[in-house]
Each structure stands twice: as structure tokens, then as C-alpha cells.
N, C-alpha and C. Protein backbone atom coordinates (compact mmCIF):
# COMPACT_ATOMS: atom_id res chain seq x y z
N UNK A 1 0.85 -1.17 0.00
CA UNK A 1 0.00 0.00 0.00
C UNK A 1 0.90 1.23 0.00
N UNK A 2 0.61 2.18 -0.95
CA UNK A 2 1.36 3.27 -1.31
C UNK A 2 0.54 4.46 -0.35
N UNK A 3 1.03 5.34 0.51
CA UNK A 3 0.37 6.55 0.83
C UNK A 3 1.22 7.42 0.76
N UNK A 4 1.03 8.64 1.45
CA UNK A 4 1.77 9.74 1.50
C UNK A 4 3.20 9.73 2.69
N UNK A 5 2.78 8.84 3.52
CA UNK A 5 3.84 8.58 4.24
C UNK A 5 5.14 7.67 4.05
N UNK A 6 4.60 6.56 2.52
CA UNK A 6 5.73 5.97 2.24
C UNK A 6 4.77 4.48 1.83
N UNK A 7 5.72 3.70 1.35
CA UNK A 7 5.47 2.26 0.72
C UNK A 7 4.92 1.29 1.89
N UNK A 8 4.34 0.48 1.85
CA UNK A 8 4.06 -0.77 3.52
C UNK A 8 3.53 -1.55 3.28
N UNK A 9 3.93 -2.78 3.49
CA UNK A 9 3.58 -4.20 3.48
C UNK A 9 2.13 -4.23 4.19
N UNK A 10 1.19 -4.73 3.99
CA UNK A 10 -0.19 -4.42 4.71
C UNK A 10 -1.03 -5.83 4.83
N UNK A 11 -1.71 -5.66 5.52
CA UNK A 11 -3.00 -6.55 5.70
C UNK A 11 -4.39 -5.73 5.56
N UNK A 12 -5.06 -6.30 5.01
CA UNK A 12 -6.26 -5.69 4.19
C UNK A 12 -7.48 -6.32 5.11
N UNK A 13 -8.21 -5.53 5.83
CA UNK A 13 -9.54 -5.88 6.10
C UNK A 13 -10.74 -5.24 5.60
N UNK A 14 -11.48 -6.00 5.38
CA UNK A 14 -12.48 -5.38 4.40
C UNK A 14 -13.72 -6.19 5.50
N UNK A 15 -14.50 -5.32 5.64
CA UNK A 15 -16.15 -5.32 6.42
C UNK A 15 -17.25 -5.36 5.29
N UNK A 16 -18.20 -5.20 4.62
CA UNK A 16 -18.79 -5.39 4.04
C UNK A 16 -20.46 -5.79 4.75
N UNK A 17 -21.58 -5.13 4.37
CA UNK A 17 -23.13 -5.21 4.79
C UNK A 17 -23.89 -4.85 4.24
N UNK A 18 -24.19 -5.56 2.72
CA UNK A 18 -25.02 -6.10 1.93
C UNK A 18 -25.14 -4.55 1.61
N UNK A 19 -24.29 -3.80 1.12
CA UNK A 19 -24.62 -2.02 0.45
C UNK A 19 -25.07 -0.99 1.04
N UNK A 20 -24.70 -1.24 2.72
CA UNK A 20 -25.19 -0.19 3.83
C UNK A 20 -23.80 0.32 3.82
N UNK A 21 -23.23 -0.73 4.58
CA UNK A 21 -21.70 -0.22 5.05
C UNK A 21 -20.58 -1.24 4.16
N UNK A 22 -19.79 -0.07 3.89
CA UNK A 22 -18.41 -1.20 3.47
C UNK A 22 -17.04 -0.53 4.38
N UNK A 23 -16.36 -0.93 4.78
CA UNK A 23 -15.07 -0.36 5.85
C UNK A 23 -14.02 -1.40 5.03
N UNK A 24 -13.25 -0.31 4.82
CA UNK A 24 -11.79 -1.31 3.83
C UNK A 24 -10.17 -0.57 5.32
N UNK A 25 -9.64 -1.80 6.06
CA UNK A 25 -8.86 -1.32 6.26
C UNK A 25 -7.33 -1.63 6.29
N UNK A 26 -6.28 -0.80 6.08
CA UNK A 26 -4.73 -1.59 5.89
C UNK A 26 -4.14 -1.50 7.06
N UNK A 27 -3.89 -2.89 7.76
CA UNK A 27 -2.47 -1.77 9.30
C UNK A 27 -1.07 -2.70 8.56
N UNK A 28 -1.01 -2.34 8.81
CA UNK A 28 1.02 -2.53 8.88
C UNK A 28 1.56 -2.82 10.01
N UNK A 29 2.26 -4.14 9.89
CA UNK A 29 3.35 -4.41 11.18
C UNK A 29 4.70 -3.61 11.30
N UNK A 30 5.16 -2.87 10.08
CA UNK A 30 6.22 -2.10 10.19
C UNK A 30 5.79 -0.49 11.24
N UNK A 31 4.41 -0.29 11.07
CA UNK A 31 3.96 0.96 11.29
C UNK A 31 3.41 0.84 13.04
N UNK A 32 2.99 -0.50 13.17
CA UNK A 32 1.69 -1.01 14.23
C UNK A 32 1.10 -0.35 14.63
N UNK A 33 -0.08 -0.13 12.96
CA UNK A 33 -1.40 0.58 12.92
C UNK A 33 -1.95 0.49 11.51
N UNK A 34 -2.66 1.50 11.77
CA UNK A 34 -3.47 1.80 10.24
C UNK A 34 -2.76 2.73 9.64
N UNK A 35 -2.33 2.12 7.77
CA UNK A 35 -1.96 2.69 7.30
C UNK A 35 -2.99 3.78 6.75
N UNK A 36 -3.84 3.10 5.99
CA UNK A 36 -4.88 3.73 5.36
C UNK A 36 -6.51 3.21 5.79
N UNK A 37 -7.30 3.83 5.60
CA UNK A 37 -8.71 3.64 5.93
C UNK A 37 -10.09 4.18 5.21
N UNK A 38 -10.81 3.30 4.61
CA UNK A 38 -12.12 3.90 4.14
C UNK A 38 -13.15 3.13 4.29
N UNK A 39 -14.30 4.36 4.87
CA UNK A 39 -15.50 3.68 5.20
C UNK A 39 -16.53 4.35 3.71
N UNK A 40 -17.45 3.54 3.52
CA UNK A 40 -18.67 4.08 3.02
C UNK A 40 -19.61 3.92 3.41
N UNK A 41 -20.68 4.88 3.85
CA UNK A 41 -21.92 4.31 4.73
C UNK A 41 -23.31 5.02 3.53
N UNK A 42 -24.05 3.78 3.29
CA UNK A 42 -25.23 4.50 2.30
C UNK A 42 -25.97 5.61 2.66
N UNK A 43 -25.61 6.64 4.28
CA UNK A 43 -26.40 7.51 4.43
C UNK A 43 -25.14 8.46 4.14
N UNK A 44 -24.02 8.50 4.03
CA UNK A 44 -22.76 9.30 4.12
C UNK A 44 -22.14 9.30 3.02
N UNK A 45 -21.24 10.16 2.07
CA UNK A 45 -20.51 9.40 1.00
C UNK A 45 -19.23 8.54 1.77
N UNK A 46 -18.21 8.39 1.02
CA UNK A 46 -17.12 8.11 1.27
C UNK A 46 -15.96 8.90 2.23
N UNK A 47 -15.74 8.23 3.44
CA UNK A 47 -14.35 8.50 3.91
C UNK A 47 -13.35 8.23 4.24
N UNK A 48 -11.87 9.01 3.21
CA UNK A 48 -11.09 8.07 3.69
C UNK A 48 -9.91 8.80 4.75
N UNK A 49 -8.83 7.93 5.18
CA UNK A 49 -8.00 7.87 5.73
C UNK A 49 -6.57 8.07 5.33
N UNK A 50 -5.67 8.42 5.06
CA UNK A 50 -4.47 7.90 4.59
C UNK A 50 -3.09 8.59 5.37
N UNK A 51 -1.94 7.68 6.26
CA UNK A 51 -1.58 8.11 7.13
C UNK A 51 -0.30 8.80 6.33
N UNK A 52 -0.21 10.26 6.94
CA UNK A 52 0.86 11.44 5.85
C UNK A 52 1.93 10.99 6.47
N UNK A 53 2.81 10.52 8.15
CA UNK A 53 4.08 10.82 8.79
C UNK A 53 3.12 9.45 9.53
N UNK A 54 5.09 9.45 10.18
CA UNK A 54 4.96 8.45 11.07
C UNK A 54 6.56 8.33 11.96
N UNK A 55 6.33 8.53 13.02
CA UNK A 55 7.78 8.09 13.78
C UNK A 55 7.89 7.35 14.39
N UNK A 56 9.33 6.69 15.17
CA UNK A 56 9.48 5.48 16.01
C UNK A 56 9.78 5.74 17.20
N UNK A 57 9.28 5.49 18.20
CA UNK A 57 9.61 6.24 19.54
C UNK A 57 10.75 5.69 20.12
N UNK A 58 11.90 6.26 20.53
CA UNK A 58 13.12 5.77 20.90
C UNK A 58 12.98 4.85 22.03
């Protein structure tokens, strides 16, 4: 998964409810979190997520 913060090996979860809700999300073990994130809810459009920075705490 490509974002603004850089390249990352990811795991993809995807939620899905029959065209109400769909939630797509990536975390990363390099990052340990969410890289990127989007929900769609049929009363809402689309929102997404995408993580810009990231540091390693000493």
C-alpha cells in the first residue's frame, strides 16, 4: 500500500453489509497501525484515511 507517508507491506480488512456499510482497512506491522482507511456508509458518501508521517519512539 502506497500513501503519503511511504510504501508498507499491509493486511487488508475489508467489512462489508449487503450495500449499507463497506469499511476497507490496511495496518502494517512495520507501522503497528493503520496505514490507510475507508468507510462508506449509504447515508454518508465516502471516507477516507491515509496516514501522511509516522515516527518510532526511541
Amino acid at each position: 500500500m502506497t500513501v503519503p507517508a511511504g510504501t508498507f507491506d499491509c493486511y487488508k480488512i475489508v467489512y462489508d453489509q449487503e450495500g449499507t456499510i463497506r469499511v476497507e482497512a490496511w495496518f502494517s506491522e512495520d507501522v503497528k497501525g493503520l496505514v490507510k482507511y475507508s468507510e462508506e456508509l449509504f447515508w454518508h458518501g465516502p471516507d477516507i484515511w491515509e496516514l501522511e508521517s509516522y515516527s518510532v519512539a526511541p
